[in-house]
C-alpha atoms as a PDB file:
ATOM      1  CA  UNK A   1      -9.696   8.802 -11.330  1.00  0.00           C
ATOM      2  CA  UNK A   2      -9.988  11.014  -8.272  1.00  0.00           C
ATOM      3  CA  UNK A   3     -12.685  12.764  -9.903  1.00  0.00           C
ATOM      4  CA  UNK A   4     -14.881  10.108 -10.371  1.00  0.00           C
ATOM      5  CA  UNK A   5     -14.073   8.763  -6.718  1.00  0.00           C
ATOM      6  CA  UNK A   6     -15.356  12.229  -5.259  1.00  0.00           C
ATOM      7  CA  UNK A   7     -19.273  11.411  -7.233  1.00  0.00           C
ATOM      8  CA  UNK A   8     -18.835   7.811  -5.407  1.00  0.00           C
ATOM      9  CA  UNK A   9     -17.860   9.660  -2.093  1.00  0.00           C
ATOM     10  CA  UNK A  10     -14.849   7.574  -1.193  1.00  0.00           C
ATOM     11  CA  UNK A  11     -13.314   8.254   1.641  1.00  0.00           C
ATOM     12  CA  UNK A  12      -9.736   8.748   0.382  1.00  0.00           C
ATOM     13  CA  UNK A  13      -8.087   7.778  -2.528  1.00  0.00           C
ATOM     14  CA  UNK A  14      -4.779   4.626  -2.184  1.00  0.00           C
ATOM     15  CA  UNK A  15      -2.405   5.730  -5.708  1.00  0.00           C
ATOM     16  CA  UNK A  16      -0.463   3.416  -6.540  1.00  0.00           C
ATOM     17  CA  UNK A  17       2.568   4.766  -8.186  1.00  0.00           C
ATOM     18  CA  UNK A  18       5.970   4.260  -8.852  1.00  0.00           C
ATOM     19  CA  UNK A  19       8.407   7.131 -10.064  1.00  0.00           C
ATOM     20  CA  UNK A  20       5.626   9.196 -11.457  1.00  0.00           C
ATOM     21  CA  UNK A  21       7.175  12.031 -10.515  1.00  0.00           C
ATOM     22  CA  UNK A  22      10.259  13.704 -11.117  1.00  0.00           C
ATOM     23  CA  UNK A  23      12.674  12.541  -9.163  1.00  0.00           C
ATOM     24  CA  UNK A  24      16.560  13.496  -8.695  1.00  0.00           C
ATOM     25  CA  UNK A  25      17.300  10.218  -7.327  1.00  0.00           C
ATOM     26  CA  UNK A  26      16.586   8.176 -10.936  1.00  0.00           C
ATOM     27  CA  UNK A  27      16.251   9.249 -14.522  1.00  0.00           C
ATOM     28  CA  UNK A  28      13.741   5.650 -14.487  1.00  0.00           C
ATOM     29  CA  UNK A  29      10.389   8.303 -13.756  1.00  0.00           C
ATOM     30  CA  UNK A  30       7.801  10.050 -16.050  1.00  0.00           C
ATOM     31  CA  UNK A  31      10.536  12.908 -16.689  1.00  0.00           C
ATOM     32  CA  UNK A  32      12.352  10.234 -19.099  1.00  0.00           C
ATOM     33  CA  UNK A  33       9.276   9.060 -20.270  1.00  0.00           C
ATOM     34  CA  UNK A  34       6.773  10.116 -23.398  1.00  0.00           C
ATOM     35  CA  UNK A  35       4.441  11.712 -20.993  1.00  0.00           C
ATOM     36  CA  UNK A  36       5.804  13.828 -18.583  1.00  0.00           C
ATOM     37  CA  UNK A  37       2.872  14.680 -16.505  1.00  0.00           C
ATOM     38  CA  UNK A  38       4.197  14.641 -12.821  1.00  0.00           C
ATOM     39  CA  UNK A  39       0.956  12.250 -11.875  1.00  0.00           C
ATOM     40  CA  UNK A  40       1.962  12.552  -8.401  1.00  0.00           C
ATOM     41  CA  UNK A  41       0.931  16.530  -7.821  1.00  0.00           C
ATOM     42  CA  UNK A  42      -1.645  16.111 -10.352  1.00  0.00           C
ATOM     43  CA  UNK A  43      -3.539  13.289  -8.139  1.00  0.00           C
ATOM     44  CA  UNK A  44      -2.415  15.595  -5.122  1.00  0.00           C
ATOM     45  CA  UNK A  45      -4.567  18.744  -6.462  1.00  0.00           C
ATOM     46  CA  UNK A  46      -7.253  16.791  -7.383  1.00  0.00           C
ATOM     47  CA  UNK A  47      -7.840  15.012  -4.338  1.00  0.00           C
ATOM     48  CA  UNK A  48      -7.668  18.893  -2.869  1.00  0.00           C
ATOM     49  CA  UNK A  49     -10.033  19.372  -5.259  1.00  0.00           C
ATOM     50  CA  UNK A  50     -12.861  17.359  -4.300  1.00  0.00           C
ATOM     51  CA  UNK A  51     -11.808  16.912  -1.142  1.00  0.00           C
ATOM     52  CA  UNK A  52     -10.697  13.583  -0.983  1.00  0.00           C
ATOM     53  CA  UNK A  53      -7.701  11.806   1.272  1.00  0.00           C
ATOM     54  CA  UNK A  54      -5.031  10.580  -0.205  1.00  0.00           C
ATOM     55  CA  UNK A  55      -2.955   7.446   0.470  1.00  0.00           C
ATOM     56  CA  UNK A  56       0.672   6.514  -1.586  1.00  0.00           C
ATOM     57  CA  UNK A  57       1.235   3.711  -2.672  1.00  0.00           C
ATOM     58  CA  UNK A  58       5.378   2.614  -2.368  1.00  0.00           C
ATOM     59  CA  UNK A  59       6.749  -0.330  -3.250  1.00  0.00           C
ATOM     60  CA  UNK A  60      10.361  -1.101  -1.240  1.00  0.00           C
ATOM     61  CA  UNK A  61      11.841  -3.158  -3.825  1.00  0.00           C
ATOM     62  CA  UNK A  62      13.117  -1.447  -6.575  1.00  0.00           C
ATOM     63  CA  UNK A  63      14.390  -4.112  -9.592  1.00  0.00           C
ATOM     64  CA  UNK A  64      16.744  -1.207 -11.282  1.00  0.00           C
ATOM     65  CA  UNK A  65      17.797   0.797  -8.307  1.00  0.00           C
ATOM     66  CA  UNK A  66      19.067  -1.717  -5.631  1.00  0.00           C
ATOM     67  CA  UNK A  67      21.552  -3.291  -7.198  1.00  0.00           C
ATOM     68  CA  UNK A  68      22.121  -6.258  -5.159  1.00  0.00           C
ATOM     69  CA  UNK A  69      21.921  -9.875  -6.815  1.00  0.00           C
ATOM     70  CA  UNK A  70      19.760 -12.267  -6.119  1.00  0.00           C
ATOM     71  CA  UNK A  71      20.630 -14.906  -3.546  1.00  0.00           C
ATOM     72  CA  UNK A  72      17.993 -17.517  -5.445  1.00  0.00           C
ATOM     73  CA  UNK A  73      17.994 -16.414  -8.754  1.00  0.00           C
ATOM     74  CA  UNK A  74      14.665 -15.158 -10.428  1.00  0.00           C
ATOM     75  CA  UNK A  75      12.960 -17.415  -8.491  1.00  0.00           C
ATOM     76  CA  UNK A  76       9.962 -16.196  -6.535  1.00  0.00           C
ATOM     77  CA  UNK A  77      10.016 -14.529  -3.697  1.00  0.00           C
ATOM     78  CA  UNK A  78      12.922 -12.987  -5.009  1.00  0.00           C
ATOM     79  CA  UNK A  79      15.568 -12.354  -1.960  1.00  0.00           C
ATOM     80  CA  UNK A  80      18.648 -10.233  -2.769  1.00  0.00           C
ATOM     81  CA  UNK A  81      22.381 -11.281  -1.738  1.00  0.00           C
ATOM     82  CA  UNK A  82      23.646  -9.262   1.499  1.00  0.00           C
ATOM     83  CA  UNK A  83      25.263  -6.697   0.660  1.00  0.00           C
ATOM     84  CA  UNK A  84      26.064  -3.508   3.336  1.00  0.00           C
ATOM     85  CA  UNK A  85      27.277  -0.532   0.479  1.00  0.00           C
ATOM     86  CA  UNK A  86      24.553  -1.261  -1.382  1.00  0.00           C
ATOM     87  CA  UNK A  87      22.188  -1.509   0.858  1.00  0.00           C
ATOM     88  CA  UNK A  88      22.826   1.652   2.755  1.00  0.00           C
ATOM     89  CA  UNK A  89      22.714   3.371  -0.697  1.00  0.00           C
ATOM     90  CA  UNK A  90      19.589   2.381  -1.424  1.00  0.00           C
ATOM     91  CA  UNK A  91      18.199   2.680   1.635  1.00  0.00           C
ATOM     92  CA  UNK A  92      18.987   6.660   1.009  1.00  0.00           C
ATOM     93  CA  UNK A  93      17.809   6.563  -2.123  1.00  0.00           C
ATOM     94  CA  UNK A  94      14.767   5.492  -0.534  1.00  0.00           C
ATOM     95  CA  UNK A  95      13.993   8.143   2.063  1.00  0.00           C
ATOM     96  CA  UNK A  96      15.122  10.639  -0.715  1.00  0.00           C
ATOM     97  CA  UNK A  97      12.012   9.037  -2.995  1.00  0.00           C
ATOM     98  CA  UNK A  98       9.265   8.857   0.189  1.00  0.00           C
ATOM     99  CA  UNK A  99      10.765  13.123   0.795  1.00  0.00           C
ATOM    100  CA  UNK A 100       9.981  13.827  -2.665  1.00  0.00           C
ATOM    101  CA  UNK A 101       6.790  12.879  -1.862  1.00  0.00           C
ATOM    102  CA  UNK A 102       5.922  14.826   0.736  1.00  0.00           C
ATOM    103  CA  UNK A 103       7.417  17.544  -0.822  1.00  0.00           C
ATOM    104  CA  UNK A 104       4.492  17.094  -3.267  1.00  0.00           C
ATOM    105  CA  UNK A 105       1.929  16.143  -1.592  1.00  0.00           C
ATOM    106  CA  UNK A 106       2.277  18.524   1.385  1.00  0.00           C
ATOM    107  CA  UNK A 107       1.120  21.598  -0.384  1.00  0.00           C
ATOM    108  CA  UNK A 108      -1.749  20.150  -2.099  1.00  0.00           C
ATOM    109  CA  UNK A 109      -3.232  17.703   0.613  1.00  0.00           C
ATOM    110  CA  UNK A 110      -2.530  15.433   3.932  1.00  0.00           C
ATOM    111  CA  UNK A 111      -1.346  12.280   3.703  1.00  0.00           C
ATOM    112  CA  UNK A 112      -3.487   9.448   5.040  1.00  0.00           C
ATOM    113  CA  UNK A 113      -1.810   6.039   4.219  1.00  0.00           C
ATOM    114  CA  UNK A 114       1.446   5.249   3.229  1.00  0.00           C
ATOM    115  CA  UNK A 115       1.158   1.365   1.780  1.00  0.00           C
ATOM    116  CA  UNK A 116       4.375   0.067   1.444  1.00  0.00           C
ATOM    117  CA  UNK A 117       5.790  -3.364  -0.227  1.00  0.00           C
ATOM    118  CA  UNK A 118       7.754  -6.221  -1.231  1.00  0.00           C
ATOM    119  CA  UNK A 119       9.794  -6.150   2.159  1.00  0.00           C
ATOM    120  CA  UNK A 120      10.169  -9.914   1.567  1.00  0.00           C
ATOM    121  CA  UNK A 121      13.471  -9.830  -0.877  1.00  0.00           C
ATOM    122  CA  UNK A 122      15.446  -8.528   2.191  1.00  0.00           C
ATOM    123  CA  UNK A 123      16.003  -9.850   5.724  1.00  0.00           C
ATOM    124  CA  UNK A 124      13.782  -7.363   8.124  1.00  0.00           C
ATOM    125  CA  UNK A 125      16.702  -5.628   9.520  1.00  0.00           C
ATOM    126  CA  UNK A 126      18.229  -4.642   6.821  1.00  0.00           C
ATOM    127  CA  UNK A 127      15.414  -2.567   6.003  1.00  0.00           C
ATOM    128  CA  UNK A 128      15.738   0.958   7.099  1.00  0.00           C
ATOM    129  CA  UNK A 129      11.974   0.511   8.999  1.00  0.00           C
ATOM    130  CA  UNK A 130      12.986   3.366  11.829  1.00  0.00           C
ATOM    131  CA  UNK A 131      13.448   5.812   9.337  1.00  0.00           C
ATOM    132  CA  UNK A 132      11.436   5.194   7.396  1.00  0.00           C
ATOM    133  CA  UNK A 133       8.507   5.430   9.797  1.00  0.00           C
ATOM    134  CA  UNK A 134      10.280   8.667  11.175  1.00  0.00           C
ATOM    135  CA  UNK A 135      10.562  10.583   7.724  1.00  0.00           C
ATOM    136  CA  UNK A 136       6.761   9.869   7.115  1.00  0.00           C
ATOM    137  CA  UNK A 137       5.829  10.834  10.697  1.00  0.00           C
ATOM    138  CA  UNK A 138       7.800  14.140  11.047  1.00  0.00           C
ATOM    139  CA  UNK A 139       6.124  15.337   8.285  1.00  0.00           C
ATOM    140  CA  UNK A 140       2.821  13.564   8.378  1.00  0.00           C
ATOM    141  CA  UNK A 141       1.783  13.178  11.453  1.00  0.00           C
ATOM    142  CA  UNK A 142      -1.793  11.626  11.634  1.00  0.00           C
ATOM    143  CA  UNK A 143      -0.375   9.567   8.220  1.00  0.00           C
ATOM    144  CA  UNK A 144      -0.748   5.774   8.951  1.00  0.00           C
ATOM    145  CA  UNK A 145       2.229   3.556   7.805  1.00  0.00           C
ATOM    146  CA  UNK A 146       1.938  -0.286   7.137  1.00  0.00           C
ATOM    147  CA  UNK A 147       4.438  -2.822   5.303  1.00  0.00           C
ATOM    148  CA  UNK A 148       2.827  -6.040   3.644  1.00  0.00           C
ATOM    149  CA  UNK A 149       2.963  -9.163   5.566  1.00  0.00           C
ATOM    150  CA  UNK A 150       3.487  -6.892   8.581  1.00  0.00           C
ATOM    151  CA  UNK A 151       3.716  -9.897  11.527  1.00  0.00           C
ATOM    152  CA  UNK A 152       6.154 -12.786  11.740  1.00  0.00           C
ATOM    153  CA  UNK A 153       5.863 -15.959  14.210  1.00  0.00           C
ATOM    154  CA  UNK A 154       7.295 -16.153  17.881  1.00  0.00           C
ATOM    155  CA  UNK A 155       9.891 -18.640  16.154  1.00  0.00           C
ATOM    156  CA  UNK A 156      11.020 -16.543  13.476  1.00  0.00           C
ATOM    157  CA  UNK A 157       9.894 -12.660  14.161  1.00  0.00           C
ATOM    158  CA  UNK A 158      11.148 -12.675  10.016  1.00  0.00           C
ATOM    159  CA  UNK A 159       8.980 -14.985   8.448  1.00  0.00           C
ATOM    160  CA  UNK A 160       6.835 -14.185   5.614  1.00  0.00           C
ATOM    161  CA  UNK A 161       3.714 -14.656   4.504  1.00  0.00           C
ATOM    162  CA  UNK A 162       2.190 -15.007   8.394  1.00  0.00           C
ATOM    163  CA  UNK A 163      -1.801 -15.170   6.897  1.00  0.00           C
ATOM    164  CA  UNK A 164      -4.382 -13.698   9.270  1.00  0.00           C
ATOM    165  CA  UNK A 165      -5.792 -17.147  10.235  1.00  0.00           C
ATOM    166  CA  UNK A 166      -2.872 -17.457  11.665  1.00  0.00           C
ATOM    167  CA  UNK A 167      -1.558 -14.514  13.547  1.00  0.00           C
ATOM    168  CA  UNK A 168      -2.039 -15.074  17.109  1.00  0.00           C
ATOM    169  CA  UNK A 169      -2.239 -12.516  19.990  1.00  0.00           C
ATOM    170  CA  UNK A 170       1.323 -11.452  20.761  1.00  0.00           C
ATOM    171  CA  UNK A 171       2.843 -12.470  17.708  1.00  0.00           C
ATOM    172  CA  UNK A 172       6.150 -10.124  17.026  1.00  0.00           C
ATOM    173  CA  UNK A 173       5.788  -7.310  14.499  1.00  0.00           C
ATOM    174  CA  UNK A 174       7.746  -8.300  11.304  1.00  0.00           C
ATOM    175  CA  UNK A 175       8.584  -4.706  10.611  1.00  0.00           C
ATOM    176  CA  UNK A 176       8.523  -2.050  13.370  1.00  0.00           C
ATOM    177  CA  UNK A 177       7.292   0.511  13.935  1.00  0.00           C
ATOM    178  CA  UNK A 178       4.159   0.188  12.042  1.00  0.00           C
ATOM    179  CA  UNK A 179       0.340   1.441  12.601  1.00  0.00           C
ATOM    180  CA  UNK A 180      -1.606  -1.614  11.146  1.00  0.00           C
ATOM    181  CA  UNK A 181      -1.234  -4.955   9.413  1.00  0.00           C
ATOM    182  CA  UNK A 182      -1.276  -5.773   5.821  1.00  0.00           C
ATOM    183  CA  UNK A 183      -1.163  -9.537   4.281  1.00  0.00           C
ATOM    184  CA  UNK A 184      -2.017  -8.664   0.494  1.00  0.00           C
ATOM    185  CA  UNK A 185      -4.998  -9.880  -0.390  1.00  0.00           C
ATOM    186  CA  UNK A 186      -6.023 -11.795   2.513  1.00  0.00           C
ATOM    187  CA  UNK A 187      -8.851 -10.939   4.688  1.00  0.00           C
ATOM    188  CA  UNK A 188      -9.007 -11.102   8.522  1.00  0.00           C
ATOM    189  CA  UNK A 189      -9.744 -14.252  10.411  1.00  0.00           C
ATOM    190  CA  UNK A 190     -13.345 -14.438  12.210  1.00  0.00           C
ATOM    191  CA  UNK A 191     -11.922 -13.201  15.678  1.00  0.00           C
ATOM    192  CA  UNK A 192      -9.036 -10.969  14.267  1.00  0.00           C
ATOM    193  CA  UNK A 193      -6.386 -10.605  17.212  1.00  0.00           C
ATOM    194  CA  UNK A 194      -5.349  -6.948  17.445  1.00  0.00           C
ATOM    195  CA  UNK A 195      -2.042  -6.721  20.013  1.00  0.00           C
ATOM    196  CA  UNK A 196       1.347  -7.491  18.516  1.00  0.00           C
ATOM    197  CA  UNK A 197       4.468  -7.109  20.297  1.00  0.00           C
ATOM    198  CA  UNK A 198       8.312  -5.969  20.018  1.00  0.00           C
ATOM    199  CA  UNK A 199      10.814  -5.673  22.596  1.00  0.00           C
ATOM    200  CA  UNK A 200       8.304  -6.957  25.171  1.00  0.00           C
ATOM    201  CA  UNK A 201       5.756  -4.128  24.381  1.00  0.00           C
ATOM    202  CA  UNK A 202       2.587  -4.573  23.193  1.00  0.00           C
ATOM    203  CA  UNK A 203       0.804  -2.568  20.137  1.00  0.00           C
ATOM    204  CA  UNK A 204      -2.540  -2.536  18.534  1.00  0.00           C
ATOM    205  CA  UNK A 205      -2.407  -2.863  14.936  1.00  0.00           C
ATOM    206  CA  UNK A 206      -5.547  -3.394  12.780  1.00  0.00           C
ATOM    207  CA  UNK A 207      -5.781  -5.225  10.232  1.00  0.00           C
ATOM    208  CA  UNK A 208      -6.336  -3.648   5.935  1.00  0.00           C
ATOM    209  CA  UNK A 209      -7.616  -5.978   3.270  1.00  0.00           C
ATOM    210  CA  UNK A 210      -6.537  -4.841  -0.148  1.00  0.00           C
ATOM    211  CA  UNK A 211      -9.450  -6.559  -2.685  1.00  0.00           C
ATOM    212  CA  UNK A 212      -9.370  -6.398  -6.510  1.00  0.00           C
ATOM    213  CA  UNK A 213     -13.119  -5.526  -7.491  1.00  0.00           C
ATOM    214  CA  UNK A 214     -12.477  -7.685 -10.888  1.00  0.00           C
ATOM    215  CA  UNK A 215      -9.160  -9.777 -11.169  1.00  0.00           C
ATOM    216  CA  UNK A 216      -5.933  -7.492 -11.882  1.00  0.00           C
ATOM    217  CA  UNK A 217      -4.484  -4.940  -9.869  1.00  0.00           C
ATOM    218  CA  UNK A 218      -3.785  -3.237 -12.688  1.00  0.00           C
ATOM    219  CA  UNK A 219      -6.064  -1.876 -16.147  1.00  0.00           C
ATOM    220  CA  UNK A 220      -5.528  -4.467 -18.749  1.00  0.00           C
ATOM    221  CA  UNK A 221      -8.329  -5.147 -21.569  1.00  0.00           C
ATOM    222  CA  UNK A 222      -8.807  -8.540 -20.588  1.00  0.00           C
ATOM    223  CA  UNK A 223     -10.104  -8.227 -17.125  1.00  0.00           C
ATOM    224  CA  UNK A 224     -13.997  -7.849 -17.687  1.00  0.00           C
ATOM    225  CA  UNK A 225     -14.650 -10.563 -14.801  1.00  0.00           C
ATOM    226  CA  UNK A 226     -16.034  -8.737 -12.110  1.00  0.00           C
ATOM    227  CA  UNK A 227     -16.197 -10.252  -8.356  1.00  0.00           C
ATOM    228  CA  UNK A 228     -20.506 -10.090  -8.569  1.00  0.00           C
ATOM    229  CA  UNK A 229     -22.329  -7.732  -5.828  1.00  0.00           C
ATOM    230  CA  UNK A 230     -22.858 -10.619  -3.234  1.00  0.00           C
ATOM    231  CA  UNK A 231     -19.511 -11.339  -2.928  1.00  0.00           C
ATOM    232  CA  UNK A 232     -18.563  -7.574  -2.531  1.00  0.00           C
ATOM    233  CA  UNK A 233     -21.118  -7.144   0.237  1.00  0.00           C
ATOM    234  CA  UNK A 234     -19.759 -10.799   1.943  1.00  0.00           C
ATOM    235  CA  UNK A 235     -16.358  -8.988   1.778  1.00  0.00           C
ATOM    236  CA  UNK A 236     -17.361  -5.804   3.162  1.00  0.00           C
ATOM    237  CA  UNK A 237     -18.549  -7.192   6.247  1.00  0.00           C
ATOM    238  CA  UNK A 238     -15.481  -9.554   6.576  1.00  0.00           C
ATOM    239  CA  UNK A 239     -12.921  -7.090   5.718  1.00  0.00           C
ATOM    240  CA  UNK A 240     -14.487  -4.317   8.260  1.00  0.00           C
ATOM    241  CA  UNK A 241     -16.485  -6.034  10.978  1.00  0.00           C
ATOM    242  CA  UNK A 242     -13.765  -5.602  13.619  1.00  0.00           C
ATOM    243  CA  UNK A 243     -12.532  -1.705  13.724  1.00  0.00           C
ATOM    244  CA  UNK A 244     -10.371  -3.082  10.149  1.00  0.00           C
ATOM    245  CA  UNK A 245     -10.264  -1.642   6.949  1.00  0.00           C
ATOM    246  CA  UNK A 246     -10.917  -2.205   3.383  1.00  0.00           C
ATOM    247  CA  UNK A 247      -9.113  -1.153   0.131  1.00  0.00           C
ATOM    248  CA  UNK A 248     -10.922  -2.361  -2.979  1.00  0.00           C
ATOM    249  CA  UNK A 249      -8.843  -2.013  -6.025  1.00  0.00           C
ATOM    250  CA  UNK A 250     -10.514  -0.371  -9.074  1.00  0.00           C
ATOM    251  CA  UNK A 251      -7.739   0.282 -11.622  1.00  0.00           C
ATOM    252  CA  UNK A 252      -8.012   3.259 -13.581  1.00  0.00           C
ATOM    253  CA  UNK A 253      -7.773   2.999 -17.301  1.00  0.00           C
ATOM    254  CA  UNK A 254      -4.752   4.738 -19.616  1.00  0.00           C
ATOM    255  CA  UNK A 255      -7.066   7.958 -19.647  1.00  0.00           C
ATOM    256  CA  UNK A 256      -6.717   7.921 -15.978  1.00  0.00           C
ATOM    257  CA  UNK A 257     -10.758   7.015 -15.656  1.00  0.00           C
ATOM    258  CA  UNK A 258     -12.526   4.384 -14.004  1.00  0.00           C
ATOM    259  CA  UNK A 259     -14.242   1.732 -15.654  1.00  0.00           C
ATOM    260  CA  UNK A 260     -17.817   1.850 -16.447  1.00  0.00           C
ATOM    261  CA  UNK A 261     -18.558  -1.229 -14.631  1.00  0.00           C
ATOM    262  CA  UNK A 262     -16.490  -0.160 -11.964  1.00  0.00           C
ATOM    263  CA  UNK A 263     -18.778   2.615 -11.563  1.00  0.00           C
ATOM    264  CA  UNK A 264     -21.840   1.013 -11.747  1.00  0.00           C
ATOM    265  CA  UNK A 265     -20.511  -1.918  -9.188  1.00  0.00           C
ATOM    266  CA  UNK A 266     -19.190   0.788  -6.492  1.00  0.00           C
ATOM    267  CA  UNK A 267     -23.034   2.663  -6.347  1.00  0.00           C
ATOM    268  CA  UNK A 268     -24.876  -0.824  -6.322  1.00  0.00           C
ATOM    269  CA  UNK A 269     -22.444  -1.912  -3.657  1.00  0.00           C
ATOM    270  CA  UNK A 270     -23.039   1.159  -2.024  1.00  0.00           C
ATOM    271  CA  UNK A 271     -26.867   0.933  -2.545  1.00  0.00           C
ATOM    272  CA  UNK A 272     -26.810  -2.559  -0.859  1.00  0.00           C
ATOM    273  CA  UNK A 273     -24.618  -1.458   2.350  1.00  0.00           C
ATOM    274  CA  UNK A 274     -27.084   1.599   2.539  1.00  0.00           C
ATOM    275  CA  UNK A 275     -23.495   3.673   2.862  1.00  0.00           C
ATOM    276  CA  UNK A 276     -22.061   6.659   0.350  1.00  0.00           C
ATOM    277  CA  UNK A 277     -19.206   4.792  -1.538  1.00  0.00           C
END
């Protein structure tokens, strides 16, 4: 994958992973698995490589790790049962996993993104979001850190699923501290406000769209409908037109490679912008 992203000149590379590495903290990672390749390093040196930045991936919910029950079943979005033991548990377990990282990514290549997840199946505060910002930071310090569905409303600084139409100057940031916005995978409103508040402060947070280029996040053999070129370029403009950002999902295939059409979409895209993707 990282290969191929260095001939389409990508800026930097978003993996998304989940115990592909080694870990200490669970024997549910590649090290139990049939293929123990520890795809975290090996993503790591190749982004060295070819000189390409690299952004994790992280997802905060963790179905065999937490441990907690769910307060509504398996109904969706899940939310799990309060529990203080287990929650402080995990939460360890978690800054041991996003340390492991680092420790792996840190002597290949910097860290530009961490992308982190499914904060919706706790309340906000019992979420670890300090920490977790400070672990990342003291290590990585130019690495930008964003949790989906990142604002709430003035009535409820914890509500989910805010949407970018309507986030409103001033609104209270759902998880703090955090460098920019996420809303998975909306795009920003026409005149996209930028300053968000907590504890009376203000902070400017921009906003990332996160854009399957076909339908699936992930490879699967049925997704051969492809978003067509127009509708890439219309996004482009939408997603970036205000200082924001764009991800644009291309999953890479069980070899690790992109698709053919993937490849052939991302240079007529780029041939249409008249930019290197």
């Amino acid at each position: 994958m990282p290969v191929r992203i260095k001939k389409l000149k990508r800026k930097y590379y978003l993996f998304h992973q989940k115990n592909q590495w080694d870990s200490e903290f669970t024997d549910y990672d590649v090290a139990n698995s049939g293929n123990h390749t520890n795809v975290v390093e090996a993503v790591a040196k190749a982004c060295k490589k070819y000189d390409i930045g690299l952004g994790i991936y992280y997802a905060l919910w963790d179905r065999k790790e937490n441990g907690n029950d769910y307060s509504n079943g398996d109904r969706h979005p899940h939310r799990y049962k309060k529990d203080d033991l287990l929650d402080q548990a995990y939460n360890q377990y978690m800054i041991g996993q996003l340390n492991e990282i680092i420790d792996i990514t840190e002597k290949h290549t910097r860290l530009a993104e961490f992308w982190l997840d499914a904060g919706w199946v706790k309340e906000n505060y019992r979420w670890p979001v300090k920490e977790i910002y400070q672990t990342i930071k003291s290590r990585e310090p130019e690495c930008q850190v964003g949790i989906n569905w990142s604002i709430g409303l003035p009535e409820n600084p914890d509500c989910n699923d805010v949407s970018p139409q309507d986030q409103k100057e001033g609104y209270p940031i759902r998880y703090f501290p955090s460098d920019f916005r996420l809303g998975d995978p909306l795009l920003p409103s026409e005149n996209d406000p930028k300053i968000f508040t907590h504890d009376g402060k203000e902070y400017y947070m921009p906003w990332e769209s996160t854009v399957c280029i076909s339908q699936r996040w992930f490879f699967n053999t049925t997704d051969t409908i492809y978003k067509p070129l127009h509708e890439l370029v219309d996004i482009y403009h939408m997603a970036t037109l205000q200082d924001n950002i764009l991800i644009l999902n291309a999953p890479p295939n069980r070899e690790g490679k992109l698709r053919e059409k993937d490849g052939i979409l991302l240079k007529e895209l780029g041939k249409q912008l008249g930019i290197n993707l």
